[in-house]
PDB file of N, CA and C in Angstrom:
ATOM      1  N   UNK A   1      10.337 -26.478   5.862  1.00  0.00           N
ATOM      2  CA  UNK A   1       8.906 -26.616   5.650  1.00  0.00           C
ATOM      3  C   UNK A   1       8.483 -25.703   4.500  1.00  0.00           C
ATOM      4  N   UNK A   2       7.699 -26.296   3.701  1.00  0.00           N
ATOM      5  CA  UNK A   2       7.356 -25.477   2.665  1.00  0.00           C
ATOM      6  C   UNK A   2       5.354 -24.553   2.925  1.00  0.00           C
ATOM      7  N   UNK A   3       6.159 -23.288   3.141  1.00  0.00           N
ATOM      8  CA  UNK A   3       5.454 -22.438   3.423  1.00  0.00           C
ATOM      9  C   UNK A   3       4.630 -21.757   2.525  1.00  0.00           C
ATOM     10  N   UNK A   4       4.364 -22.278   1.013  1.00  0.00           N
ATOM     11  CA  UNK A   4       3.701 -21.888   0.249  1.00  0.00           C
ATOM     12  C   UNK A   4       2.707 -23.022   0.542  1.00  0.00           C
ATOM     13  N   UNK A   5       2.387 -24.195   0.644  1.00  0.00           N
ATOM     14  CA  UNK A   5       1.470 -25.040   0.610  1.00  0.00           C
ATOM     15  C   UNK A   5       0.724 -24.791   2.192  1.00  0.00           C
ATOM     16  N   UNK A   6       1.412 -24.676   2.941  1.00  0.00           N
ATOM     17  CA  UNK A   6       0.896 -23.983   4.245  1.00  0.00           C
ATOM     18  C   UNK A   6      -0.246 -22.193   4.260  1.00  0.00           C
ATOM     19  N   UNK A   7       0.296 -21.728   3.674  1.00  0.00           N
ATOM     20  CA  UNK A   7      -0.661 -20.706   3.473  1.00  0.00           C
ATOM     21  C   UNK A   7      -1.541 -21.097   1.966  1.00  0.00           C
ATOM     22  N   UNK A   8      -1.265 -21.442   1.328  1.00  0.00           N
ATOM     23  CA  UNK A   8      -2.411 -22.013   0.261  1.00  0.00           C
ATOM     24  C   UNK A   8      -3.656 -22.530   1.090  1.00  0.00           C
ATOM     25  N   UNK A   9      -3.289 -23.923   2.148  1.00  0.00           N
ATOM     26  CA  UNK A   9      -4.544 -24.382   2.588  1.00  0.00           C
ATOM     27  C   UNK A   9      -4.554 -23.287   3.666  1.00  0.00           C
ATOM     28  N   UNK A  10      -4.102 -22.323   4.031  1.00  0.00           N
ATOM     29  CA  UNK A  10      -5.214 -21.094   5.145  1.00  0.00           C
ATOM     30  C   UNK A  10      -6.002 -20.372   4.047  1.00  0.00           C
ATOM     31  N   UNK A  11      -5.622 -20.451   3.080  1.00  0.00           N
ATOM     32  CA  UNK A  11      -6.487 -19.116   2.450  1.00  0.00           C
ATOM     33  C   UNK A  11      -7.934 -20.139   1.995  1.00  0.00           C
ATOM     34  N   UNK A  12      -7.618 -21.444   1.841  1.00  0.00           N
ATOM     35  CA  UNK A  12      -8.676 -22.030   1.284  1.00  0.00           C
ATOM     36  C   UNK A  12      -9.108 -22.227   2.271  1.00  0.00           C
ATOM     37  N   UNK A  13      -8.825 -22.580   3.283  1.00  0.00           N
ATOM     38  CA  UNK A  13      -9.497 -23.165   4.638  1.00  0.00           C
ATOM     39  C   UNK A  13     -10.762 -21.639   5.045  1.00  0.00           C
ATOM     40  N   UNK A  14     -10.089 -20.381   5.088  1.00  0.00           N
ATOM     41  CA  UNK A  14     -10.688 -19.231   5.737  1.00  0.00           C
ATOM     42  C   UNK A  14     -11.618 -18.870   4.428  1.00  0.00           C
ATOM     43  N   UNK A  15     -11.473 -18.687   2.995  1.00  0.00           N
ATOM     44  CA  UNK A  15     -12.621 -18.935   2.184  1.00  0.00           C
ATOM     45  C   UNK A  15     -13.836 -19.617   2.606  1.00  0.00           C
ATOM     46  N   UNK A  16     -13.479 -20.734   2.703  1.00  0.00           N
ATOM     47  CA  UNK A  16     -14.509 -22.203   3.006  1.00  0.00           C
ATOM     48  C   UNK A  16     -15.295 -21.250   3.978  1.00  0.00           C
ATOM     49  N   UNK A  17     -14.474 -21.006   5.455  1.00  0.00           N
ATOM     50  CA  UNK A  17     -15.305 -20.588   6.271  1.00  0.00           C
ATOM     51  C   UNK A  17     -15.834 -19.366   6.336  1.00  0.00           C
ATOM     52  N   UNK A  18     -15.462 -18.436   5.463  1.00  0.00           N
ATOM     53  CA  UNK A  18     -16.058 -17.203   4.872  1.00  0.00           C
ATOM     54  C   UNK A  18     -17.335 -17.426   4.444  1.00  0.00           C
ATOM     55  N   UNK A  19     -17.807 -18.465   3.789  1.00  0.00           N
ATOM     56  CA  UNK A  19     -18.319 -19.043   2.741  1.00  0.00           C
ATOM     57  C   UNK A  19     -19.636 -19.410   3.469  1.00  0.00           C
ATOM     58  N   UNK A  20     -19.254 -20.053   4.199  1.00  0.00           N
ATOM     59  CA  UNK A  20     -20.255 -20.905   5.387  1.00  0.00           C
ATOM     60  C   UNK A  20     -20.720 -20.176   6.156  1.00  0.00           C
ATOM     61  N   UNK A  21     -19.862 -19.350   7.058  1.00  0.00           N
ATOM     62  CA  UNK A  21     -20.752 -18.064   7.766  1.00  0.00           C
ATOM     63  C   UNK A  21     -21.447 -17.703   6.852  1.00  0.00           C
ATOM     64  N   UNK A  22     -21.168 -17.258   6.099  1.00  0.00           N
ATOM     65  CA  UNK A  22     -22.320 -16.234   5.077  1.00  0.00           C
ATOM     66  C   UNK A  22     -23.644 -16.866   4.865  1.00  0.00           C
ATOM     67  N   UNK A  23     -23.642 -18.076   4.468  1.00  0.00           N
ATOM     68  CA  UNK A  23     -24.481 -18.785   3.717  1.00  0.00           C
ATOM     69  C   UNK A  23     -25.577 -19.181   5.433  1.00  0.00           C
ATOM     70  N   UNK A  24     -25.199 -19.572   6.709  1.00  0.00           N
ATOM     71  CA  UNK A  24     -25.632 -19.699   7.722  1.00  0.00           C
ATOM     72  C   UNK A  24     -26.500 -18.416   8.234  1.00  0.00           C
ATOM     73  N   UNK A  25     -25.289 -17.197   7.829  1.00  0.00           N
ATOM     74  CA  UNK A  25     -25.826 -16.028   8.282  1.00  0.00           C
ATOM     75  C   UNK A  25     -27.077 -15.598   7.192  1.00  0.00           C
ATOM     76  N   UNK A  26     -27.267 -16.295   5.738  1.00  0.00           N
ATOM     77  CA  UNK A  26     -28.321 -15.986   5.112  1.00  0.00           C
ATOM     78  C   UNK A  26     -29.361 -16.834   5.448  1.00  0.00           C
ATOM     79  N   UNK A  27     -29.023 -18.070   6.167  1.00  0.00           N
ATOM     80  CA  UNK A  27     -30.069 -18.884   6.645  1.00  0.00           C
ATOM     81  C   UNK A  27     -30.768 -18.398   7.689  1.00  0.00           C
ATOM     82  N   UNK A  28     -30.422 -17.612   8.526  1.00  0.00           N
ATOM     83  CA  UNK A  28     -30.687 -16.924   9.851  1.00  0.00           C
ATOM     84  C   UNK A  28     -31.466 -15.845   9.607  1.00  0.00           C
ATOM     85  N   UNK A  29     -31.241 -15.169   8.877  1.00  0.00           N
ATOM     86  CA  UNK A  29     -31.960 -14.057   7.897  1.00  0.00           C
ATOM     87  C   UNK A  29     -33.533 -14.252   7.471  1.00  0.00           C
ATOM     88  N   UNK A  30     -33.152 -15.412   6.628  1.00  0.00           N
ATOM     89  CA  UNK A  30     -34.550 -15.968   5.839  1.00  0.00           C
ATOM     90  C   UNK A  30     -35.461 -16.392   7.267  1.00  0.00           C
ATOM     91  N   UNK A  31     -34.614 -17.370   7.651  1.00  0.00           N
ATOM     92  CA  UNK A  31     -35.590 -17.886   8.960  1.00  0.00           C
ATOM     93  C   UNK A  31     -36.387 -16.798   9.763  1.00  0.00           C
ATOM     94  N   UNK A  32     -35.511 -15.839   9.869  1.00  0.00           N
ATOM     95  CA  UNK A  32     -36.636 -14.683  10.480  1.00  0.00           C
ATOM     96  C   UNK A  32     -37.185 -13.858  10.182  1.00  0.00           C
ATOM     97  N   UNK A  33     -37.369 -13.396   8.943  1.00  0.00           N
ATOM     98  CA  UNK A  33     -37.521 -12.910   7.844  1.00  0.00           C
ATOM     99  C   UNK A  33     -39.365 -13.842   7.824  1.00  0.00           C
ATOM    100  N   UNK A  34     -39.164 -14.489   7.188  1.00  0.00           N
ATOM    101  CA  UNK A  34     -40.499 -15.787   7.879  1.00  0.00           C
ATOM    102  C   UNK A  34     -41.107 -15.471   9.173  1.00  0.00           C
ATOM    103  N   UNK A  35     -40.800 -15.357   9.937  1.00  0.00           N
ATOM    104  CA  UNK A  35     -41.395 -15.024  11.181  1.00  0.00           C
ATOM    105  C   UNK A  35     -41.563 -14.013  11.566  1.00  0.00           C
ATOM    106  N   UNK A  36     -41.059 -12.941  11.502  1.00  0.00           N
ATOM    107  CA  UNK A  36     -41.218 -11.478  11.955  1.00  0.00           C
ATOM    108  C   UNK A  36     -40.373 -10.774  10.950  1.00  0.00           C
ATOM    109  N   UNK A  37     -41.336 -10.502  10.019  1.00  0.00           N
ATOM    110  CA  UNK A  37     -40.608  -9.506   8.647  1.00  0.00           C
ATOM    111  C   UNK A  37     -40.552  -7.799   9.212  1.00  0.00           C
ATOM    112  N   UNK A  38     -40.793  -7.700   9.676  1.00  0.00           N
ATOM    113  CA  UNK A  38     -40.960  -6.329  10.527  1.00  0.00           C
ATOM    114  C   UNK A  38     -39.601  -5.958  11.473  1.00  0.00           C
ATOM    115  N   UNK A  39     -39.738  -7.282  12.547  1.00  0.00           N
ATOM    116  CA  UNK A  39     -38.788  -7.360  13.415  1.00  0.00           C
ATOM    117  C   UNK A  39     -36.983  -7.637  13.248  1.00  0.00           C
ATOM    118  N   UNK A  40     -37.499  -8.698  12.053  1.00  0.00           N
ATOM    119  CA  UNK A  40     -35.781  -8.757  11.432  1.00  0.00           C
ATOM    120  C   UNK A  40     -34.848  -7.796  11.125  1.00  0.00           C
ATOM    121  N   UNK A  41     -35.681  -6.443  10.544  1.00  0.00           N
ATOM    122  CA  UNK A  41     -35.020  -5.206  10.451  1.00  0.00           C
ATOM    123  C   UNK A  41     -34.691  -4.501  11.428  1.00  0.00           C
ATOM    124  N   UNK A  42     -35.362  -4.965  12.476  1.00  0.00           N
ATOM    125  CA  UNK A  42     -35.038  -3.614  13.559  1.00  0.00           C
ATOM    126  C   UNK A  42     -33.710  -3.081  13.966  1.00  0.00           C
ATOM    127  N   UNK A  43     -33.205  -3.498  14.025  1.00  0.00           N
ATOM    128  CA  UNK A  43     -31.414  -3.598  14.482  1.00  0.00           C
ATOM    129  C   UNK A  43     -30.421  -3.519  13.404  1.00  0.00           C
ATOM    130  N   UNK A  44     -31.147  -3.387  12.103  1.00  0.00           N
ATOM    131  CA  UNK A  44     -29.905  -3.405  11.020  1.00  0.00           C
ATOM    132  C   UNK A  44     -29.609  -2.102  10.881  1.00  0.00           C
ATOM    133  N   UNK A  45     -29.803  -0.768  10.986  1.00  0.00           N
ATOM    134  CA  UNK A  45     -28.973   0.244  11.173  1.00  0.00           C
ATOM    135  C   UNK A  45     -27.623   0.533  12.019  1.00  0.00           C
ATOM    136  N   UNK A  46     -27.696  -0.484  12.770  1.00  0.00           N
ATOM    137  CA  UNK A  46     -26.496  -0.417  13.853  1.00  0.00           C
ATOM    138  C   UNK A  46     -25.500  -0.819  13.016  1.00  0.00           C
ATOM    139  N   UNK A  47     -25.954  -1.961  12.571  1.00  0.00           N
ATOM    140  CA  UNK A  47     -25.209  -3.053  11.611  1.00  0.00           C
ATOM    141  C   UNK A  47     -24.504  -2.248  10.291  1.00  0.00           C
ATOM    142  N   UNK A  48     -25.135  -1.679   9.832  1.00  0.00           N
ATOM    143  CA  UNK A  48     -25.048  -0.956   8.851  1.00  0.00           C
ATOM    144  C   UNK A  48     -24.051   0.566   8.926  1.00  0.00           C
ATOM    145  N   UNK A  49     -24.290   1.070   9.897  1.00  0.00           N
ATOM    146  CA  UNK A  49     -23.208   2.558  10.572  1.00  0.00           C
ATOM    147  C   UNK A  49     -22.040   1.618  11.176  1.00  0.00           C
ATOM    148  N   UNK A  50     -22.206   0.812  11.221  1.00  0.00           N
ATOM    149  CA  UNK A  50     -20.624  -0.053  11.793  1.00  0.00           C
ATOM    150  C   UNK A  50     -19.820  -0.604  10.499  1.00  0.00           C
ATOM    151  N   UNK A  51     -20.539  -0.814   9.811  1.00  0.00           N
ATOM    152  CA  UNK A  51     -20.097  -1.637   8.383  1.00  0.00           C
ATOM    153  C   UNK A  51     -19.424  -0.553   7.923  1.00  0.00           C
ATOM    154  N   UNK A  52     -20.224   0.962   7.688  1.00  0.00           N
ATOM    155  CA  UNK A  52     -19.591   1.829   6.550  1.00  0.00           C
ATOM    156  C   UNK A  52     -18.548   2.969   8.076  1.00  0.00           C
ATOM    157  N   UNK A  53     -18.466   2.659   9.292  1.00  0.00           N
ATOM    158  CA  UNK A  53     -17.429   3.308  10.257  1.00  0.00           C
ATOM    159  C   UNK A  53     -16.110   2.482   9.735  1.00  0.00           C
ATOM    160  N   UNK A  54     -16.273   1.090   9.505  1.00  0.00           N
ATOM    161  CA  UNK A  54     -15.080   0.285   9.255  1.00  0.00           C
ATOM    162  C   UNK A  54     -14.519   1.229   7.780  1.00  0.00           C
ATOM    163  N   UNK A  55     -15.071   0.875   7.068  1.00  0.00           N
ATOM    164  CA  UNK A  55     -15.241   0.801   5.836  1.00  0.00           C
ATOM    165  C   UNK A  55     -14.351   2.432   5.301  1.00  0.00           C
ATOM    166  N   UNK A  56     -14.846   3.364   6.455  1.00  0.00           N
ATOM    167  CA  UNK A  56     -14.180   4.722   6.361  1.00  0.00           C
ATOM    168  C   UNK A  56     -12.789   4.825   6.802  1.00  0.00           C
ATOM    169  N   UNK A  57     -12.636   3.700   8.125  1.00  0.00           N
ATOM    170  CA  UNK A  57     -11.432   3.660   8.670  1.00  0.00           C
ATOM    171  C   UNK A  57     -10.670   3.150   7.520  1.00  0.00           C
ATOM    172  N   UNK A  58     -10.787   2.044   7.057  1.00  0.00           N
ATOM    173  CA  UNK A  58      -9.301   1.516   6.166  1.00  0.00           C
ATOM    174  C   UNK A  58      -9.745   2.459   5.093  1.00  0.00           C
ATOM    175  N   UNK A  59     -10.391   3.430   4.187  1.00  0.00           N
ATOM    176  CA  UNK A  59      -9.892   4.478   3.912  1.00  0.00           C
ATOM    177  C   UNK A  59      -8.746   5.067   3.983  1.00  0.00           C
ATOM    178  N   UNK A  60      -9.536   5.701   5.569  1.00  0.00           N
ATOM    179  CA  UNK A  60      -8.426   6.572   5.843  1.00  0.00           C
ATOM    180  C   UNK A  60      -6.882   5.904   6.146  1.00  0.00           C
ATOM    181  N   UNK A  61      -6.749   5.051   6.630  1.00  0.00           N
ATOM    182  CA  UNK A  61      -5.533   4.050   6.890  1.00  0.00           C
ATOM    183  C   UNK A  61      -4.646   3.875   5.332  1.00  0.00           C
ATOM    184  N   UNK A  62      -5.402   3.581   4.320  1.00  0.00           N
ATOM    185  CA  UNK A  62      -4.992   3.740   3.008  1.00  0.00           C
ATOM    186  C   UNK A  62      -3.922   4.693   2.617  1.00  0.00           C
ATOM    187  N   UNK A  63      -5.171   6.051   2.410  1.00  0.00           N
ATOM    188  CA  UNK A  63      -4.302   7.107   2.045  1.00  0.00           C
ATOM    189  C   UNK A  63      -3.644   7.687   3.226  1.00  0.00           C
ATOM    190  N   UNK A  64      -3.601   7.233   4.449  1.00  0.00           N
ATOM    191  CA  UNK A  64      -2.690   7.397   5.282  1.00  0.00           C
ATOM    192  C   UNK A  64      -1.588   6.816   5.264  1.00  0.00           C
ATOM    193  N   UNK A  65      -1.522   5.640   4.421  1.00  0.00           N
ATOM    194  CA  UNK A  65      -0.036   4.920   4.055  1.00  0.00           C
ATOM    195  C   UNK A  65       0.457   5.722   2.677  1.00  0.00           C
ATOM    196  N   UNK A  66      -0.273   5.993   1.929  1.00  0.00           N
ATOM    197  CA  UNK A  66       0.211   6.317   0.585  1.00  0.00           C
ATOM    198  C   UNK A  66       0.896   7.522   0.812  1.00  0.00           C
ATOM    199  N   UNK A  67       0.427   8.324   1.973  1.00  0.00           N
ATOM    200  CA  UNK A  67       0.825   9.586   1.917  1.00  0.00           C
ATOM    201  C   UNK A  67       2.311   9.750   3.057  1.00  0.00           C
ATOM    202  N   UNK A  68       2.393   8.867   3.676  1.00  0.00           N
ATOM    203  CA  UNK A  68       3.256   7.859   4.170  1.00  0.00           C
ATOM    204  C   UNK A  68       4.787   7.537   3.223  1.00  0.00           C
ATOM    205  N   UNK A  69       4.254   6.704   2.146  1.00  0.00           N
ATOM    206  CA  UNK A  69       5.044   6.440   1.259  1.00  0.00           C
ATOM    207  C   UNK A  69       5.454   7.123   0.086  1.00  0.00           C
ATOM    208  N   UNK A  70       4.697   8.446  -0.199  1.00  0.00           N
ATOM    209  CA  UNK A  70       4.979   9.325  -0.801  1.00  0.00           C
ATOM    210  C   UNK A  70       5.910  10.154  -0.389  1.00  0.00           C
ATOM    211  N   UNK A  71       5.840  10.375   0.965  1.00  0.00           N
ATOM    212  CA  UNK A  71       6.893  11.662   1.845  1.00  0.00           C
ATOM    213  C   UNK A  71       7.962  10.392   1.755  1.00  0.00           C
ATOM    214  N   UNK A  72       8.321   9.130   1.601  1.00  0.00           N
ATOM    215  CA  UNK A  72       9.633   8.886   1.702  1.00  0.00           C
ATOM    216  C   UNK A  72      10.368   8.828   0.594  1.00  0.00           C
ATOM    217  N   UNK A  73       9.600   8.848  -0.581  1.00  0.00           N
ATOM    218  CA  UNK A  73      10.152   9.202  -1.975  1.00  0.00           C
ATOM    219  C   UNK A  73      10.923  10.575  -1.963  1.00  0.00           C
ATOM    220  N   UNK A  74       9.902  10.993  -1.620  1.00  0.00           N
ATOM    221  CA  UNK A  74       9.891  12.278  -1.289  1.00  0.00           C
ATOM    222  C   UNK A  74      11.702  12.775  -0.720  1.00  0.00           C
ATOM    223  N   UNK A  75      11.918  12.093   0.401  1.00  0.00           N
ATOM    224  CA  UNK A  75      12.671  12.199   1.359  1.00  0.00           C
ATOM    225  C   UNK A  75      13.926  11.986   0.587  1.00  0.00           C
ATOM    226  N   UNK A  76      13.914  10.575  -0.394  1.00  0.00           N
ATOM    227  CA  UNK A  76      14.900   9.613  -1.214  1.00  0.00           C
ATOM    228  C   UNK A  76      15.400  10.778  -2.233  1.00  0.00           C
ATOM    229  N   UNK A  77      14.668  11.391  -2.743  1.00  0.00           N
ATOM    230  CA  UNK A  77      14.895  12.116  -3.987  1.00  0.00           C
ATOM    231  C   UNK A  77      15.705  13.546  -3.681  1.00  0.00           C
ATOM    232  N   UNK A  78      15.534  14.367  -2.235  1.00  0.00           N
ATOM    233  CA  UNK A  78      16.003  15.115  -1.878  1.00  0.00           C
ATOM    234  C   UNK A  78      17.399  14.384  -1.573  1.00  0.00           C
ATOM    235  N   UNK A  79      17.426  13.367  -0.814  1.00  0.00           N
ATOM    236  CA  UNK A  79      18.794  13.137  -0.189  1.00  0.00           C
ATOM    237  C   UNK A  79      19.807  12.765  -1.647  1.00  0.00           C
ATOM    238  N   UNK A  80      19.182  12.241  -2.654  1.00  0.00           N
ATOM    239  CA  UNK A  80      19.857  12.142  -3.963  1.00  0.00           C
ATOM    240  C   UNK A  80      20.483  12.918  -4.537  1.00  0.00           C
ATOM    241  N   UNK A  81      19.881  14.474  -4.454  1.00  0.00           N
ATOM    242  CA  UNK A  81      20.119  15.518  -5.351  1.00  0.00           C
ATOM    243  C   UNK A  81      21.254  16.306  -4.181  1.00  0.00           C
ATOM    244  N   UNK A  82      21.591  16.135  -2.827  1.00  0.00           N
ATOM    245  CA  UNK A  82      21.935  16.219  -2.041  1.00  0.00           C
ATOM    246  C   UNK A  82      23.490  16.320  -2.228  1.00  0.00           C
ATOM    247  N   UNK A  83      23.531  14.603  -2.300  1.00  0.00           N
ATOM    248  CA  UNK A  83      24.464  13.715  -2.620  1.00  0.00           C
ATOM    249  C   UNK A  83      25.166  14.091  -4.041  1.00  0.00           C
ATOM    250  N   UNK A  84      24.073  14.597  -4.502  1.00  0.00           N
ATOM    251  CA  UNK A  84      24.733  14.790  -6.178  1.00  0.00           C
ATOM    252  C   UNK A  84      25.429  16.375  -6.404  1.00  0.00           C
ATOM    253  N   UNK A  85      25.149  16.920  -5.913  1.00  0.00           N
ATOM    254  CA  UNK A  85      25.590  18.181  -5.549  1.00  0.00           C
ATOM    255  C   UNK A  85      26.685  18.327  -5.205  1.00  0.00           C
ATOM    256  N   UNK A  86      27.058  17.764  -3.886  1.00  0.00           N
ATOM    257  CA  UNK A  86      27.822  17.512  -3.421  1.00  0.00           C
ATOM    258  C   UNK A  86      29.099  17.141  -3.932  1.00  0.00           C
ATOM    259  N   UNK A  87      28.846  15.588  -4.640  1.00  0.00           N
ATOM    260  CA  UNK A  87      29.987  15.099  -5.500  1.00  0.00           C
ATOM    261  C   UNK A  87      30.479  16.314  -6.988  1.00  0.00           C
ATOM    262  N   UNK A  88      29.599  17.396  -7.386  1.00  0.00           N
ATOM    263  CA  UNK A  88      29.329  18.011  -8.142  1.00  0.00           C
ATOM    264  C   UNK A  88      30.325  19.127  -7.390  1.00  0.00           C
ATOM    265  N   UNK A  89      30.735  19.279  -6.327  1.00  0.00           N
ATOM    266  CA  UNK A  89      31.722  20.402  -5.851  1.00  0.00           C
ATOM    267  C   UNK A  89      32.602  19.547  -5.423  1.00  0.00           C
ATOM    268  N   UNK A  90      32.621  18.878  -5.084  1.00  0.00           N
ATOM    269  CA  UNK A  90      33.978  17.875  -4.510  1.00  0.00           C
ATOM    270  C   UNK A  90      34.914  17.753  -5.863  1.00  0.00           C
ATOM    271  N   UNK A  91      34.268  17.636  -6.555  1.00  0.00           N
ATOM    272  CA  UNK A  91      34.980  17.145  -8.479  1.00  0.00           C
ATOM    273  C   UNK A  91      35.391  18.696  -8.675  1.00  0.00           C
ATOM    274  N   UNK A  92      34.661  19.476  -8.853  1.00  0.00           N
ATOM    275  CA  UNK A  92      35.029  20.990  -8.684  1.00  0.00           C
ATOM    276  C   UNK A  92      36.367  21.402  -8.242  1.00  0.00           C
ATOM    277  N   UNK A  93      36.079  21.227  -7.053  1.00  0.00           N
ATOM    278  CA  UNK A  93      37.522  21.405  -6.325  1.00  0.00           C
ATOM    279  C   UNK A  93      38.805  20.317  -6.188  1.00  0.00           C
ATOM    280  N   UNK A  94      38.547  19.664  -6.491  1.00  0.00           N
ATOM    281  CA  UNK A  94      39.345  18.465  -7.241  1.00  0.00           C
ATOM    282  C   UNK A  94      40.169  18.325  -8.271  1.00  0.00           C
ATOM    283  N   UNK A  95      38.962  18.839  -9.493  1.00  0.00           N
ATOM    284  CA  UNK A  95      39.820  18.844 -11.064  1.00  0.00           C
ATOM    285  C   UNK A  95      38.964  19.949 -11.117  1.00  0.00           C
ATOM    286  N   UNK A  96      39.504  21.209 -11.112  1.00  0.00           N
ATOM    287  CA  UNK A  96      38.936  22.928 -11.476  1.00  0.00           C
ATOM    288  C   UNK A  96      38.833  22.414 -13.477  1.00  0.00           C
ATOM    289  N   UNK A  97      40.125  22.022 -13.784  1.00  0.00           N
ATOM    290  CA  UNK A  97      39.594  22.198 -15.069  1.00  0.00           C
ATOM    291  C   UNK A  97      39.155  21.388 -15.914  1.00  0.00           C
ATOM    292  N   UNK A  98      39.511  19.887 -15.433  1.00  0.00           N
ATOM    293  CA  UNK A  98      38.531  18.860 -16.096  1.00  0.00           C
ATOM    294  C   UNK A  98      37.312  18.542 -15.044  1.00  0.00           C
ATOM    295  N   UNK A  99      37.088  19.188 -14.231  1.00  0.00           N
ATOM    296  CA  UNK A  99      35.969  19.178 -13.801  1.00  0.00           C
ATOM    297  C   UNK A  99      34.564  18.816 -14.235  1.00  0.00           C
ATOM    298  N   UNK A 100      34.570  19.839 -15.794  1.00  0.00           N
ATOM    299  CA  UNK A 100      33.537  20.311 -16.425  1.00  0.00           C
ATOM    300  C   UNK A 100      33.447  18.168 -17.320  1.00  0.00           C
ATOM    301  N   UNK A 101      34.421  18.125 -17.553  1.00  0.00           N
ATOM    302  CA  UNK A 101      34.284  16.873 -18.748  1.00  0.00           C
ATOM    303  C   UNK A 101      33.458  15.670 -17.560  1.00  0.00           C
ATOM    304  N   UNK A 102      34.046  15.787 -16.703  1.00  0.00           N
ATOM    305  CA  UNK A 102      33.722  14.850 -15.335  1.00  0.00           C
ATOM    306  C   UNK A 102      32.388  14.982 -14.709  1.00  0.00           C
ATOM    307  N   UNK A 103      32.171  15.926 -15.114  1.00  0.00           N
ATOM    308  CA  UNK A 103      30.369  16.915 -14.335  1.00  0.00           C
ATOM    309  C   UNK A 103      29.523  15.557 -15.416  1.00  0.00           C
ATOM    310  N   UNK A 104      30.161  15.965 -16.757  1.00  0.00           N
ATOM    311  CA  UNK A 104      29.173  15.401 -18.001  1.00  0.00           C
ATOM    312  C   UNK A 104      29.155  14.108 -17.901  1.00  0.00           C
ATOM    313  N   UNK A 105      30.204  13.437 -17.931  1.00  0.00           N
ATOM    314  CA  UNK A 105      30.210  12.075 -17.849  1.00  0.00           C
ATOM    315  C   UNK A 105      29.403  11.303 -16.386  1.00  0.00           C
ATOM    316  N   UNK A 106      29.610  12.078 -15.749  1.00  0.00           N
ATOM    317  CA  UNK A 106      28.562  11.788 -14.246  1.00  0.00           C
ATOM    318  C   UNK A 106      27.317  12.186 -14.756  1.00  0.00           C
ATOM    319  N   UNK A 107      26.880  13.195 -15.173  1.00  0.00           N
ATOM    320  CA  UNK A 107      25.602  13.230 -15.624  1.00  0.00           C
ATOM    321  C   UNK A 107      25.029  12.030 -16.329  1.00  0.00           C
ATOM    322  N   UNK A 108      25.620  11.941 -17.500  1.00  0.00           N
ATOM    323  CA  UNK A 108      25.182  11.021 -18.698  1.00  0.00           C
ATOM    324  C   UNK A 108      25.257   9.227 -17.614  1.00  0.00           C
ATOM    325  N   UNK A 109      26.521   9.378 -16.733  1.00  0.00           N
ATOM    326  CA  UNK A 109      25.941   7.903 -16.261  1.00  0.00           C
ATOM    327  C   UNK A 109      24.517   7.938 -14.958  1.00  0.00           C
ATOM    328  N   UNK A 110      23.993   8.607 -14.757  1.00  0.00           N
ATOM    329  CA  UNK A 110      23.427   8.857 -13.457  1.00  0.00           C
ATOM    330  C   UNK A 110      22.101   9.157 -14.320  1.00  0.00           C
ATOM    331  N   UNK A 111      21.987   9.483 -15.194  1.00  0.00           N
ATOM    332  CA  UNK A 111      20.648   9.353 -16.293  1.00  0.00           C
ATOM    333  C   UNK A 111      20.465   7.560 -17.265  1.00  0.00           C
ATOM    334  N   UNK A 112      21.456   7.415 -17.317  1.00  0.00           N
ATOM    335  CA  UNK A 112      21.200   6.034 -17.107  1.00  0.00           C
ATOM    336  C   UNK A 112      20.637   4.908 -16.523  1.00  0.00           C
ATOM    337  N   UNK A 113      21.677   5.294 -15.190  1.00  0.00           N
ATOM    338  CA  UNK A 113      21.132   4.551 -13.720  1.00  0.00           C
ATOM    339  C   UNK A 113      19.419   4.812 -13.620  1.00  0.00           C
ATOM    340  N   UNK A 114      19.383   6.084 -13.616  1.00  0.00           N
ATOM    341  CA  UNK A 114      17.853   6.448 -13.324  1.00  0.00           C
ATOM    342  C   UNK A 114      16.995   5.539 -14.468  1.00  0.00           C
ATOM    343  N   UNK A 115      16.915   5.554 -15.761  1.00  0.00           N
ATOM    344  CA  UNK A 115      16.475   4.982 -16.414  1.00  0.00           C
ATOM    345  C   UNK A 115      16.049   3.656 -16.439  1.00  0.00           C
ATOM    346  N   UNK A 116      17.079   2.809 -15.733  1.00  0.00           N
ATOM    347  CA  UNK A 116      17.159   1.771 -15.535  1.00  0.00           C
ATOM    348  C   UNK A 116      16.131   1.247 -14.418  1.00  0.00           C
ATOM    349  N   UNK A 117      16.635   2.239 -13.218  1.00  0.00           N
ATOM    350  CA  UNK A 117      15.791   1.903 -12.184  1.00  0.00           C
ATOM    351  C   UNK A 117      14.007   2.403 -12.317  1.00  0.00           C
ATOM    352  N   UNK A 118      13.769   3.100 -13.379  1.00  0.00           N
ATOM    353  CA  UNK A 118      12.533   3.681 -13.573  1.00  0.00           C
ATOM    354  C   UNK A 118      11.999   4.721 -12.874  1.00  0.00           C
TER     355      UNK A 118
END
């Protein structure tokens, strides 16, 4: 089943009805708005401290992911230098005296790699 044409018509379908509430919910508005211009307001502060409570939550949910996904960079980059170290004494004790030519050539390819990957 092709699942791109399947979510194409949800997103158009839930637009549409995005679309329509709104336009109903501005009809509802006006209509009372007409009739009790006073009264139509009464209740929109509720409306309004709920709108901007949401509004704070995915905020915080936001930079609660970013900061999330930062500590695992975070995490990636330590375990790298880790790893690199490591192979950096293993070669050491391995080849004591071409060690040093082997350090460089691991360097120079591993600045590459990085480059590559950005």
């Amino acid at each position: 089943m092709d699942y791109t044409l399947l979510t194409a018509f949800f997103v158009v379908a839930l637009f549409s009805a995005m679309f329509r509430l709104l336009e109903v919910g501005r009809w509802i508005a006006v209509r009372r708005m007409a009739v009790d211009p006073e009264g139509a307001k009464a209740g929109l502060g509720a409306v309004v401290g709920v709108v901007f409570s949401l509004l704070g939550l995915l905020l915080a949910f936001t930079f609660s992911g970013a900061a999330s996904r930062f500590d695992a960079r975070k995490q990636l980059v330590v375990q790298e230098v880790n790893t690199l170290s490591k192979v950096y004494y293993l070669l050491d004790l391995e080849f004591p005296r071409i060690g040093f030519i082997r350090i460089n050539a691991t360097d120079r390819l591993l600045v590459e790699l990085r480059k590559r990957m950005g």
